[in-house]
PDB file of N, CA and C in Angstrom:
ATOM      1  N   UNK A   1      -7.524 171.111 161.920  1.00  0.00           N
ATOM      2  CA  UNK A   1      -8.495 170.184 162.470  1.00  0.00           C
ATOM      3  C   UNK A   1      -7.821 169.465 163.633  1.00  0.00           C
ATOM      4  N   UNK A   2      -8.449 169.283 165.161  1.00  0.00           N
ATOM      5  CA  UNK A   2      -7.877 169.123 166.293  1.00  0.00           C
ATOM      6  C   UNK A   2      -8.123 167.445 166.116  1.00  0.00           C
ATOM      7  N   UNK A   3      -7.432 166.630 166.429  1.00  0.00           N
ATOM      8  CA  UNK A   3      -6.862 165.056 166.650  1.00  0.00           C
ATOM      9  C   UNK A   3      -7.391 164.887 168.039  1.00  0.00           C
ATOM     10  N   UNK A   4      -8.473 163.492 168.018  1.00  0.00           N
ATOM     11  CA  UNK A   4      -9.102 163.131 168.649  1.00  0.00           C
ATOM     12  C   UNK A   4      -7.912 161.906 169.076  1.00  0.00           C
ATOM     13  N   UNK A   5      -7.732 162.278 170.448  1.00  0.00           N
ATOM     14  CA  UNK A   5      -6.574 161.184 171.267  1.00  0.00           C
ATOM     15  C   UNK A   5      -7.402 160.088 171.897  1.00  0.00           C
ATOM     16  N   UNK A   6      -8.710 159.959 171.753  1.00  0.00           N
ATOM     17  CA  UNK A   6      -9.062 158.452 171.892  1.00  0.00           C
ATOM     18  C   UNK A   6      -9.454 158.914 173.381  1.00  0.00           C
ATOM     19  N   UNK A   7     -10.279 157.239 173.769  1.00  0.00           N
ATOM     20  CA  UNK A   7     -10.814 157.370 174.874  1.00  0.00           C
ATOM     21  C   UNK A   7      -9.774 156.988 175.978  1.00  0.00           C
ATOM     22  N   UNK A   8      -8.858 156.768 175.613  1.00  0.00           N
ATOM     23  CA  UNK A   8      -7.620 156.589 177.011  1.00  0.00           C
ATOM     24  C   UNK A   8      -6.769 157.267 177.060  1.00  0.00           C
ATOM     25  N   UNK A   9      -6.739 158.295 176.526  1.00  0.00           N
ATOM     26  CA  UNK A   9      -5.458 159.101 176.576  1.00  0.00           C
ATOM     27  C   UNK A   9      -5.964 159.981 177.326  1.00  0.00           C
ATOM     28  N   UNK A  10      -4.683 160.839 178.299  1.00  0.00           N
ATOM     29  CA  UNK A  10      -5.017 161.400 179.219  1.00  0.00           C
ATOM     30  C   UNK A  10      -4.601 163.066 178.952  1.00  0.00           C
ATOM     31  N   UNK A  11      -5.579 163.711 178.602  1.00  0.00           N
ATOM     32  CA  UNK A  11      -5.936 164.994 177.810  1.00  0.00           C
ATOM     33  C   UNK A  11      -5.264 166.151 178.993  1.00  0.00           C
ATOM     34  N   UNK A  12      -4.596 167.189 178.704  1.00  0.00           N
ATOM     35  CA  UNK A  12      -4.381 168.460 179.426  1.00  0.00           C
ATOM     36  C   UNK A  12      -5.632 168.788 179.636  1.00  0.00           C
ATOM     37  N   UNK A  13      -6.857 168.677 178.659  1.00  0.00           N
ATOM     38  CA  UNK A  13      -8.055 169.884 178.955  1.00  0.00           C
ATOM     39  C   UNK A  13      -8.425 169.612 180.144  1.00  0.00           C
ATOM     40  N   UNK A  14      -8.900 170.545 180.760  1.00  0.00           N
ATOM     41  CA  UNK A  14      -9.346 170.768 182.072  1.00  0.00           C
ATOM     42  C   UNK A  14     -11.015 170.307 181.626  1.00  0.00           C
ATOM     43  N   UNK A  15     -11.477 170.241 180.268  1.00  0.00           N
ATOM     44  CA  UNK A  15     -12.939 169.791 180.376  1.00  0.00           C
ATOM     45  C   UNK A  15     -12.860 168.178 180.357  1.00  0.00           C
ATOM     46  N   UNK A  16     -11.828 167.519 179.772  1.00  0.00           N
ATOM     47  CA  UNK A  16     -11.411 166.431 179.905  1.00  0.00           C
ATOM     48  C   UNK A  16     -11.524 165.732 181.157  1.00  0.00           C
ATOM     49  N   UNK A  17     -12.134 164.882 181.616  1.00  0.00           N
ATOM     50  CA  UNK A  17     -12.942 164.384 182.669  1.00  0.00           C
ATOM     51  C   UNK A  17     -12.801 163.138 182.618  1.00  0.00           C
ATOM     52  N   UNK A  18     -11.662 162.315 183.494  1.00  0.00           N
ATOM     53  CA  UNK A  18     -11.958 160.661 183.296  1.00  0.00           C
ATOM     54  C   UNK A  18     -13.373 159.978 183.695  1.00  0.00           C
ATOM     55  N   UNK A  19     -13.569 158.546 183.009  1.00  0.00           N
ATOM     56  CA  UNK A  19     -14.542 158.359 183.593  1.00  0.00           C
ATOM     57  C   UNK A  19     -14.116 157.697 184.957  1.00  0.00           C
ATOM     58  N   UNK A  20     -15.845 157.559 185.606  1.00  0.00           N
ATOM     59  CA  UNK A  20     -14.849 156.810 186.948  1.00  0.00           C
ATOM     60  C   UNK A  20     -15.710 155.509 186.835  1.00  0.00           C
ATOM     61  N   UNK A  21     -14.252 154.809 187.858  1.00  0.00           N
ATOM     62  CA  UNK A  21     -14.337 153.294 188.078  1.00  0.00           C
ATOM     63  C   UNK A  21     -15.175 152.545 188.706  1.00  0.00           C
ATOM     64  N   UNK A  22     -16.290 151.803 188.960  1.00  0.00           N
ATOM     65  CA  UNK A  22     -17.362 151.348 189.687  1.00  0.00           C
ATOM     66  C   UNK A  22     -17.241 150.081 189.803  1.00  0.00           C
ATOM     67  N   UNK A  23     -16.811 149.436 191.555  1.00  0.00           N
ATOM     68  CA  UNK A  23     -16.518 148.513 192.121  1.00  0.00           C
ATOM     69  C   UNK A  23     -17.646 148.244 192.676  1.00  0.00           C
ATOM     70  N   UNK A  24     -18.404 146.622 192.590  1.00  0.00           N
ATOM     71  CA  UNK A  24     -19.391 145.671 193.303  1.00  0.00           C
ATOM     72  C   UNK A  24     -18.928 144.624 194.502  1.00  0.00           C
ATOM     73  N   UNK A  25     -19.369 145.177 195.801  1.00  0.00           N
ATOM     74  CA  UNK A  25     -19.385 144.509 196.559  1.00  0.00           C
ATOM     75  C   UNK A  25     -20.188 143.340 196.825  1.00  0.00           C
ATOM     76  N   UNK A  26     -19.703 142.582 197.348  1.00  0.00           N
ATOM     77  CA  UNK A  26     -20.680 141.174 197.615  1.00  0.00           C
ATOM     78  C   UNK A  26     -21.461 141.848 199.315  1.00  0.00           C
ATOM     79  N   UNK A  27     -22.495 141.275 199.687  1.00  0.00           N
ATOM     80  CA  UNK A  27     -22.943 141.360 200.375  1.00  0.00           C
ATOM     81  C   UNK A  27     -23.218 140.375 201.739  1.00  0.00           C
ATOM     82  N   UNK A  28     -22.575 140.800 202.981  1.00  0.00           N
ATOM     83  CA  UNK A  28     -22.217 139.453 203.938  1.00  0.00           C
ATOM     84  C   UNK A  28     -23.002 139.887 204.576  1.00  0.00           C
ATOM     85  N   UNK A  29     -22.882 138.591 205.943  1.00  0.00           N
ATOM     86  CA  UNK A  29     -24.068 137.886 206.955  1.00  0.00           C
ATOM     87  C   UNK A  29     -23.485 138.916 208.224  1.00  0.00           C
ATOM     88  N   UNK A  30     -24.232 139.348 209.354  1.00  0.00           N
ATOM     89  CA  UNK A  30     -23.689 140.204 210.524  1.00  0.00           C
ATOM     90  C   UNK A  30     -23.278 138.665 211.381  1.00  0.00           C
ATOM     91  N   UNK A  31     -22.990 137.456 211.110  1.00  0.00           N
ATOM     92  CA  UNK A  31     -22.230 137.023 211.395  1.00  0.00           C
ATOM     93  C   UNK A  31     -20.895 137.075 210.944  1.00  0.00           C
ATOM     94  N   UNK A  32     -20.633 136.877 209.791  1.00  0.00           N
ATOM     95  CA  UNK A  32     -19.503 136.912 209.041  1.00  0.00           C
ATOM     96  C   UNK A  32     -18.968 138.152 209.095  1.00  0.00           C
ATOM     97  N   UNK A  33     -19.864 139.123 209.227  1.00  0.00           N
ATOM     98  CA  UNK A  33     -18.830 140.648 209.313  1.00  0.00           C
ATOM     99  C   UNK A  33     -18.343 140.428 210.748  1.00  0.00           C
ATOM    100  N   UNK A  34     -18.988 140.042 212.008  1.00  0.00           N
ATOM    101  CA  UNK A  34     -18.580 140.400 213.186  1.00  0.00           C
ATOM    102  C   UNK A  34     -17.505 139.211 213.136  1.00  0.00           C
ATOM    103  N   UNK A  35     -17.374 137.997 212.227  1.00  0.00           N
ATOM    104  CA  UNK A  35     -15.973 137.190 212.535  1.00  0.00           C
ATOM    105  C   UNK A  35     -14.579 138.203 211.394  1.00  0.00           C
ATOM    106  N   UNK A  36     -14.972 138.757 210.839  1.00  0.00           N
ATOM    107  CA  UNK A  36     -13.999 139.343 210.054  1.00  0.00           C
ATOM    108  C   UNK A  36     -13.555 140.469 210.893  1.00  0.00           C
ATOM    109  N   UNK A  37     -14.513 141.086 211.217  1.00  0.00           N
ATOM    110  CA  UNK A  37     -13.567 142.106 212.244  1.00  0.00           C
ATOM    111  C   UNK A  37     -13.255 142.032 213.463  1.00  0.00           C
ATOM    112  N   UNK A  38     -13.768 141.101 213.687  1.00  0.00           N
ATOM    113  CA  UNK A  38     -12.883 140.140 215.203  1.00  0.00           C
ATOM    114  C   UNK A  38     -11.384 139.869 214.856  1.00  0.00           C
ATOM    115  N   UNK A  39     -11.401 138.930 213.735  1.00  0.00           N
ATOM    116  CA  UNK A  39     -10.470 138.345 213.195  1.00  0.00           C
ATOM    117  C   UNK A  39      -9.371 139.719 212.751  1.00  0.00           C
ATOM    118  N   UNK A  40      -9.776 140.713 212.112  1.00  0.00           N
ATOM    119  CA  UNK A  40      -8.968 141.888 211.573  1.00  0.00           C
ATOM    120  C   UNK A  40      -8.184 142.720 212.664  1.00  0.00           C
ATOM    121  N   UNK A  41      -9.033 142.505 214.061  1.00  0.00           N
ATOM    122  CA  UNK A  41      -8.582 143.042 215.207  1.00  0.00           C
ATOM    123  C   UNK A  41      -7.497 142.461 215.655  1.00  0.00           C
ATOM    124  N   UNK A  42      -7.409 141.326 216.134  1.00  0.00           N
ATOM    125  CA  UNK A  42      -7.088 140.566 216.865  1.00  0.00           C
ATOM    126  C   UNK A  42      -5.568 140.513 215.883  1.00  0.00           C
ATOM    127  N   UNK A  43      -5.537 140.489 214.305  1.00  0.00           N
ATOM    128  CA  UNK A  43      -3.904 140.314 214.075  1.00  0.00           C
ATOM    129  C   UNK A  43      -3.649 141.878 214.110  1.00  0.00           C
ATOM    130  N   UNK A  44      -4.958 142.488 213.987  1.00  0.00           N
ATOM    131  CA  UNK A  44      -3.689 144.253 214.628  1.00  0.00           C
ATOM    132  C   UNK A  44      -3.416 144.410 215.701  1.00  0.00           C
ATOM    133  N   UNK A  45      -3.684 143.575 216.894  1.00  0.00           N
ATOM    134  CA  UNK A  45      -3.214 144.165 218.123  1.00  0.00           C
ATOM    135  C   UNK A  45      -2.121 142.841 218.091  1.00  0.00           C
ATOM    136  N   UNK A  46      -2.039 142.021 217.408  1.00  0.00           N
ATOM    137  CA  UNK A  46      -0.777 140.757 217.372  1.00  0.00           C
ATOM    138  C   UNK A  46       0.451 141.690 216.676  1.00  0.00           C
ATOM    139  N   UNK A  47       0.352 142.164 215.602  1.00  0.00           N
ATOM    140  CA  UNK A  47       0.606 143.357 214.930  1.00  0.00           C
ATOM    141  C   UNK A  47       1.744 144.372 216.098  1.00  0.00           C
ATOM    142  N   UNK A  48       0.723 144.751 216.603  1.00  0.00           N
ATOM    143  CA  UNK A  48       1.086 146.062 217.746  1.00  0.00           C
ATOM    144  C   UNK A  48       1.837 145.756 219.048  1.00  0.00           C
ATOM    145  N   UNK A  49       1.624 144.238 219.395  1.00  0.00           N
ATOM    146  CA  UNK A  49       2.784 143.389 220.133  1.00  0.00           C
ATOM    147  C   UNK A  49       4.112 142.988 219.528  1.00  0.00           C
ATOM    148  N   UNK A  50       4.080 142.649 218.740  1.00  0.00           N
ATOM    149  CA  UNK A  50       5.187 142.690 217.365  1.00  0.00           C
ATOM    150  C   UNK A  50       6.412 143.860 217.432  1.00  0.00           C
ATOM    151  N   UNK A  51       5.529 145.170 217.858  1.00  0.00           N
ATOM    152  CA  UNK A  51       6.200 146.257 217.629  1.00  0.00           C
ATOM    153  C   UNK A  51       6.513 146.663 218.651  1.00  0.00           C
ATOM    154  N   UNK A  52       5.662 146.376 219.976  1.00  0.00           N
ATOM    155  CA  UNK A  52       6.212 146.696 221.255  1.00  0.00           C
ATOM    156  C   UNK A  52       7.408 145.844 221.162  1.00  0.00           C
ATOM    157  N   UNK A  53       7.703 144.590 221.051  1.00  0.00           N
ATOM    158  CA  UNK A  53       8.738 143.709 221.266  1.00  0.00           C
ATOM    159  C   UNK A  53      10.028 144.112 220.679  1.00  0.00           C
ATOM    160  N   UNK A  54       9.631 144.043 219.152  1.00  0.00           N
ATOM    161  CA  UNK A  54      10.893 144.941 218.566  1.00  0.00           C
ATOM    162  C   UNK A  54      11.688 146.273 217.983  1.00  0.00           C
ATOM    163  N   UNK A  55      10.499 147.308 218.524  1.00  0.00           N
ATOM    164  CA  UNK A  55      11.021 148.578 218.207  1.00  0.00           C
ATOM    165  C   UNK A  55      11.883 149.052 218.817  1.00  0.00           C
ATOM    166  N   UNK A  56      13.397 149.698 218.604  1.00  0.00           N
ATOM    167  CA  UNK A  56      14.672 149.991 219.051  1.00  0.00           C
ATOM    168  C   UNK A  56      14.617 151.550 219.946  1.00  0.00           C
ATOM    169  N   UNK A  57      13.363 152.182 219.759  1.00  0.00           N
ATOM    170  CA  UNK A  57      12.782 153.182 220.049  1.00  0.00           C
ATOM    171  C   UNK A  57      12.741 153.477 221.096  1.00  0.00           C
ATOM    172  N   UNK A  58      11.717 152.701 221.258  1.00  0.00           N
ATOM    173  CA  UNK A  58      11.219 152.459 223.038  1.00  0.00           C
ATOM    174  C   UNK A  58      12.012 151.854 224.051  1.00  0.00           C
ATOM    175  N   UNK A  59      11.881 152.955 224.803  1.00  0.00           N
ATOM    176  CA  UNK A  59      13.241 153.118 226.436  1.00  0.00           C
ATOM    177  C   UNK A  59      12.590 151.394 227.119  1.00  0.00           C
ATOM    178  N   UNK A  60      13.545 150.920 227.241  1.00  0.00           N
ATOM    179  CA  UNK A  60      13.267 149.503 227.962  1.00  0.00           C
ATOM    180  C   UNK A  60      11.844 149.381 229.116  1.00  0.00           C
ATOM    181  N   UNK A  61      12.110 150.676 230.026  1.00  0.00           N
ATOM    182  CA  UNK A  61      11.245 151.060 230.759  1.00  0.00           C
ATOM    183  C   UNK A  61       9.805 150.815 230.671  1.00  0.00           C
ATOM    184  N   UNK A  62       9.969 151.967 229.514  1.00  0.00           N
ATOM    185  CA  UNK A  62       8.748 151.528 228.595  1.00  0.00           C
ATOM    186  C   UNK A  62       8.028 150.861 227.958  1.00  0.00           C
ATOM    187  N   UNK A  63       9.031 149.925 227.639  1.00  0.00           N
ATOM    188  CA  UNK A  63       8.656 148.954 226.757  1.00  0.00           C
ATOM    189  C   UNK A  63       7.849 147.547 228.044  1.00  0.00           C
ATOM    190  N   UNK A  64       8.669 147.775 229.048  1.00  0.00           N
ATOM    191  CA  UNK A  64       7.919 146.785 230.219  1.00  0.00           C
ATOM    192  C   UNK A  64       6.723 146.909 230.994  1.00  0.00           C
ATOM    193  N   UNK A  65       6.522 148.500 230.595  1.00  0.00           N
ATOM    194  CA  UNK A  65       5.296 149.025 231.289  1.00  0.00           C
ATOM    195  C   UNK A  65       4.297 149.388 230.253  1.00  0.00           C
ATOM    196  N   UNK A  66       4.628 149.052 228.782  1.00  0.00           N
ATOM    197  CA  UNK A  66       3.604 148.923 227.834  1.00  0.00           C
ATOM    198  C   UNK A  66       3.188 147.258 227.596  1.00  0.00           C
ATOM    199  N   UNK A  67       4.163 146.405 228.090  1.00  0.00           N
ATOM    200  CA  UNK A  67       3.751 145.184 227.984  1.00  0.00           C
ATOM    201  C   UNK A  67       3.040 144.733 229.063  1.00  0.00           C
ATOM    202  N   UNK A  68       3.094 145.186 230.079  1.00  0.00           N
ATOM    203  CA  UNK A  68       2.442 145.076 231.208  1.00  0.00           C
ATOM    204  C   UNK A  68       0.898 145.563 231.141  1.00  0.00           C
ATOM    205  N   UNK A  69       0.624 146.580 230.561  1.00  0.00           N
ATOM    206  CA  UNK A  69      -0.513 147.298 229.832  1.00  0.00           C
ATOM    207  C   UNK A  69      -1.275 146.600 228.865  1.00  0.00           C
ATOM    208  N   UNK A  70      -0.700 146.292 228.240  1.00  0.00           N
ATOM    209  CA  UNK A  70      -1.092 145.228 226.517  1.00  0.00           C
ATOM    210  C   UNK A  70      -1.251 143.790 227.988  1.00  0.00           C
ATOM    211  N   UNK A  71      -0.952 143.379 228.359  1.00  0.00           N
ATOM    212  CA  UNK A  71      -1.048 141.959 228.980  1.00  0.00           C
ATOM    213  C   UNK A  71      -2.714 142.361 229.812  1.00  0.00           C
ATOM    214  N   UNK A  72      -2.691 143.645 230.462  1.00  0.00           N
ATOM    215  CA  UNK A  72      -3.481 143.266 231.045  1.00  0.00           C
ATOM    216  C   UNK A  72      -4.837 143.505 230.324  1.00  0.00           C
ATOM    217  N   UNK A  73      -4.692 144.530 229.132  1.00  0.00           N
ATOM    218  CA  UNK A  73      -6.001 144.228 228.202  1.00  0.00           C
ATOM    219  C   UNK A  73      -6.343 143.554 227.386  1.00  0.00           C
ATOM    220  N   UNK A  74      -4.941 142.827 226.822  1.00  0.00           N
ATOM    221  CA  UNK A  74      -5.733 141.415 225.707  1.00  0.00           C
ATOM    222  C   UNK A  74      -5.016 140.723 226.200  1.00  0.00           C
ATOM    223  N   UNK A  75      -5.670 139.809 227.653  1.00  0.00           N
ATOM    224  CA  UNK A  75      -4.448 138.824 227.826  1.00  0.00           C
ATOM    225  C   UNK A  75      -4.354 137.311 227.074  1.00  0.00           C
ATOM    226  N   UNK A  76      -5.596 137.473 226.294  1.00  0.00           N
ATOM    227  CA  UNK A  76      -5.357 136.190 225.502  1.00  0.00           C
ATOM    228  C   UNK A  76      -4.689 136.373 224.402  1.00  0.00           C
ATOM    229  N   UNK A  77      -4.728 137.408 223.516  1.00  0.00           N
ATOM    230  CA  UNK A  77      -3.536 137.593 223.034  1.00  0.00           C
ATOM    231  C   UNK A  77      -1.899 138.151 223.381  1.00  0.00           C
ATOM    232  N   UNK A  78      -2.256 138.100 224.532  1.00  0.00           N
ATOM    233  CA  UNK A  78      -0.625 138.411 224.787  1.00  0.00           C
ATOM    234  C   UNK A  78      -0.030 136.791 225.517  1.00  0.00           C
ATOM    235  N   UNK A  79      -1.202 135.678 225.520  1.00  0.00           N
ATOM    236  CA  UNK A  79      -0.903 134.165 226.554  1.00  0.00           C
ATOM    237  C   UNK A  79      -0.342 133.782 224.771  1.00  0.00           C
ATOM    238  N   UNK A  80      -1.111 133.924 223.451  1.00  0.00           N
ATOM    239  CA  UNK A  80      -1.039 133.162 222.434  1.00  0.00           C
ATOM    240  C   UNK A  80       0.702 133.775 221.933  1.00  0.00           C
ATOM    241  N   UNK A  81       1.207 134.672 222.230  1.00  0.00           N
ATOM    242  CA  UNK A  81       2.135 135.013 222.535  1.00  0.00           C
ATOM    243  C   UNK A  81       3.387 134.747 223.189  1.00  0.00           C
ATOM    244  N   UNK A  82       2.869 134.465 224.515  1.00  0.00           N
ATOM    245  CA  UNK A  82       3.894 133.664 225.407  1.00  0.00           C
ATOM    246  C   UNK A  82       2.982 133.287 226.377  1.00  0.00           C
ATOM    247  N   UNK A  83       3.048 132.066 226.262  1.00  0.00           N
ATOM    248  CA  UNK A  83       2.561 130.759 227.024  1.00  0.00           C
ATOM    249  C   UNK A  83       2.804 130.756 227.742  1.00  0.00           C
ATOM    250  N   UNK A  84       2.237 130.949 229.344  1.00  0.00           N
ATOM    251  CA  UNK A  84       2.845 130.364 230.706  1.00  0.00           C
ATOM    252  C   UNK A  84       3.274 128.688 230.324  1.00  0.00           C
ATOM    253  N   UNK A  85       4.435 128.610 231.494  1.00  0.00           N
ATOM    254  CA  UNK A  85       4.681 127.549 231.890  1.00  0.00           C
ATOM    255  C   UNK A  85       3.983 126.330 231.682  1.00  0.00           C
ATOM    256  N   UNK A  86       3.070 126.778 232.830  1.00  0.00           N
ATOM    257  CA  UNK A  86       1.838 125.444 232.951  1.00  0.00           C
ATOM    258  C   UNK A  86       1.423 124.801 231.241  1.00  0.00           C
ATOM    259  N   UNK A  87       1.218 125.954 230.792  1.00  0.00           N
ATOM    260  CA  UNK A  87       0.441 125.468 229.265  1.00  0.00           C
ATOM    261  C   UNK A  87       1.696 125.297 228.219  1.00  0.00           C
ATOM    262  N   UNK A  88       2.580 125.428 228.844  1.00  0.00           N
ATOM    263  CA  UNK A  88       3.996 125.202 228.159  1.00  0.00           C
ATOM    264  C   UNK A  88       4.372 123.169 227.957  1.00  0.00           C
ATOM    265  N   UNK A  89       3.831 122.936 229.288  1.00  0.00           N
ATOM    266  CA  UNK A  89       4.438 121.961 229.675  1.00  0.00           C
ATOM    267  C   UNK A  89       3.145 121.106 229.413  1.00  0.00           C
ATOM    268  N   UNK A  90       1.802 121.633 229.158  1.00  0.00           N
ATOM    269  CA  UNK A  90       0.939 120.843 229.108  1.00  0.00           C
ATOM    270  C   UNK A  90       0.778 120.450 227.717  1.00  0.00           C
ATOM    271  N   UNK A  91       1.275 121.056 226.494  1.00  0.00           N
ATOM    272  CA  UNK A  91       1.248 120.758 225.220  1.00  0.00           C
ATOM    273  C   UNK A  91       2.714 120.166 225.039  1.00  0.00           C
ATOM    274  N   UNK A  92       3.686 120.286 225.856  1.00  0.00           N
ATOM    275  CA  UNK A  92       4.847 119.451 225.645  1.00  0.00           C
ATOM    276  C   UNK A  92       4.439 117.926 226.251  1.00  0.00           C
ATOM    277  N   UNK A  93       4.181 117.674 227.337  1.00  0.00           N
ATOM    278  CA  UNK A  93       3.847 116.312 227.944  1.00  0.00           C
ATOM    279  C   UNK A  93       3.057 115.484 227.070  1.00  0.00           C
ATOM    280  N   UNK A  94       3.834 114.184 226.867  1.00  0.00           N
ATOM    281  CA  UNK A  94       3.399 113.263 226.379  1.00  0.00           C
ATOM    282  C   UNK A  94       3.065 112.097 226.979  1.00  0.00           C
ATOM    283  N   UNK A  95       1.621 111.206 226.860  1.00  0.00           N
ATOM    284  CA  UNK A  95       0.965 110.345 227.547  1.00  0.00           C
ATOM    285  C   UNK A  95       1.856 109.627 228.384  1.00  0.00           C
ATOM    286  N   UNK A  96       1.959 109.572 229.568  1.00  0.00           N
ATOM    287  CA  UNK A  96       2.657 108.487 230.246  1.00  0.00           C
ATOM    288  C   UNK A  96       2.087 107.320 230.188  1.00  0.00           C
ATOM    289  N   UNK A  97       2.956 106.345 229.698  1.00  0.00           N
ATOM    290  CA  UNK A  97       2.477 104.972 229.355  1.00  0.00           C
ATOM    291  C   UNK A  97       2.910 104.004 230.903  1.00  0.00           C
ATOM    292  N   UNK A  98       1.707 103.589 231.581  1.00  0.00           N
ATOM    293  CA  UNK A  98       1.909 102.649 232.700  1.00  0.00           C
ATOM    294  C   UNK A  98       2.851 101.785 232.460  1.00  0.00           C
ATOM    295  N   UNK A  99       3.314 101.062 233.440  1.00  0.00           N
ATOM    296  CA  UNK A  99       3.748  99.619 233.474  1.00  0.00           C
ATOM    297  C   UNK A  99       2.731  98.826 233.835  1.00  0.00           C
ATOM    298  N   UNK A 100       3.299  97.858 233.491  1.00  0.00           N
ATOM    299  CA  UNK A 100       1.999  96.793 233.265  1.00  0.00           C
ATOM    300  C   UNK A 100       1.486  96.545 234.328  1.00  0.00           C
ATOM    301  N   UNK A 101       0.801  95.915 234.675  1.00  0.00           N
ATOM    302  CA  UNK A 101      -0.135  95.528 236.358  1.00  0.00           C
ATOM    303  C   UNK A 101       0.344  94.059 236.715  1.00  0.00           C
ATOM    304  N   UNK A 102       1.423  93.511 235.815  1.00  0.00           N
ATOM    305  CA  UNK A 102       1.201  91.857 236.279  1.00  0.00           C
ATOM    306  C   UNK A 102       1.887  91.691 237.510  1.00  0.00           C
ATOM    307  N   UNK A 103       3.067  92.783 238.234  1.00  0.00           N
ATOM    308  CA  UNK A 103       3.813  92.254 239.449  1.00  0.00           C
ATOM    309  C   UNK A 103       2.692  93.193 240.600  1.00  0.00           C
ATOM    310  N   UNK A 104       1.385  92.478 241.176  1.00  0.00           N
ATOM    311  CA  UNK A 104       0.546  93.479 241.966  1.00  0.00           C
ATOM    312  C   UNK A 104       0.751  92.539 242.672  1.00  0.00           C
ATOM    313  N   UNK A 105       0.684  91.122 243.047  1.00  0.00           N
ATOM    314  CA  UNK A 105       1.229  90.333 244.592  1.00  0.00           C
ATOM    315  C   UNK A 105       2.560  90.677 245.136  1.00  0.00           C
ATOM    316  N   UNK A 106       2.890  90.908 246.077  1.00  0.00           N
ATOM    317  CA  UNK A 106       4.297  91.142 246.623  1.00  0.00           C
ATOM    318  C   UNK A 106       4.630  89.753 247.299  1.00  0.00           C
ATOM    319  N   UNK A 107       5.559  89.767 246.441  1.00  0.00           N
ATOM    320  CA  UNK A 107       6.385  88.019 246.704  1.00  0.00           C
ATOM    321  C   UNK A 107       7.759  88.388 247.217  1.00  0.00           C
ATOM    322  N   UNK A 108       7.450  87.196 248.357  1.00  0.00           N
ATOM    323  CA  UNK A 108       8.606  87.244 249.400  1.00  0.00           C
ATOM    324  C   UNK A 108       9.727  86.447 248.885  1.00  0.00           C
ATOM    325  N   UNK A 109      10.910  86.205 249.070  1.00  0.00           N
ATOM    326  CA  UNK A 109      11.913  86.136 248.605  1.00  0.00           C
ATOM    327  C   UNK A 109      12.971  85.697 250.126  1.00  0.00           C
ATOM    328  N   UNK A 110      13.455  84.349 250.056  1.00  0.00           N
ATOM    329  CA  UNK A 110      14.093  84.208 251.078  1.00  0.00           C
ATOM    330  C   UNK A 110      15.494  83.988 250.366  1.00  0.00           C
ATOM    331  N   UNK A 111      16.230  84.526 251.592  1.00  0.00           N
ATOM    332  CA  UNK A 111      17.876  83.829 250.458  1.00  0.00           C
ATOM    333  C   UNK A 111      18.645  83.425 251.752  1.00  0.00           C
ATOM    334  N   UNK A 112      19.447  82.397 251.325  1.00  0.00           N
ATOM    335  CA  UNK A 112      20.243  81.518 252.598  1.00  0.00           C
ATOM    336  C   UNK A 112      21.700  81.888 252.083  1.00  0.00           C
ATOM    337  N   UNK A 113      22.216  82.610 253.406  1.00  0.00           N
ATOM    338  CA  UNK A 113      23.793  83.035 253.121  1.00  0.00           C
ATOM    339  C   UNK A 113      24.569  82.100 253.973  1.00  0.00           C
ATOM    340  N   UNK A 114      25.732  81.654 253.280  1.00  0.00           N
ATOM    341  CA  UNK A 114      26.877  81.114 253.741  1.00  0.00           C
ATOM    342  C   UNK A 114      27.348  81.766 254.984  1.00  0.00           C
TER     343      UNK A 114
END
């Protein structure tokens, strides 16, 4: 008499047939999909700058004329990257605080020398 190995055991027979697994998706807004795959894009090509920068691979050459390439098609992700100057210095600068306004008469000043 053949021994029934239960419903989880994983049988040689070829009629032996797992069951299969059935996953429920939630259902989103064509807003929310178009921010998710905006969003999914945008860290794979952050991703793919990553790799231009540090792969040991790529002939220097190359690597300046693929960044040059990548700059000129996502240049906002290649600015969030490296910041010009200007916007360097514009998130470093801190409020310049005036001096006060009270010396606005110009006072003359005589002095008697020996």
């Amino acid at each position: 008499v053949p021994v029934d190995p239960g419903p989880n055991a994983d049988c040689g027979d070829p009629v032996c047939v797992p069951m299969p697994v059935y996953a429920f998706c939630k259902q989103i807004s064509g807003a929310e999909f178009e921010q998710q795959k905006a969003e999914s894009s945008q860290k794979a090509m952050e991703e793919l700058l990553e790799i231009l920068l540090t792969d040991q691979k790529i002939d220097e050459k190359d690597r300046r004329k693929k960044l040059k390439q990548f700059q000129k098609q996502y240049p906002d992700i290649y600015r969030r990257r490296f910041p010009s100057a200007a916007e360097q210095s514009k998130a470093d600068n801190k409020p310049k605080i005036k001096p006060p306004l009270l010396n606005i008469k110009k006072t003359k000043t005589f002095s008697i020398r020996n």
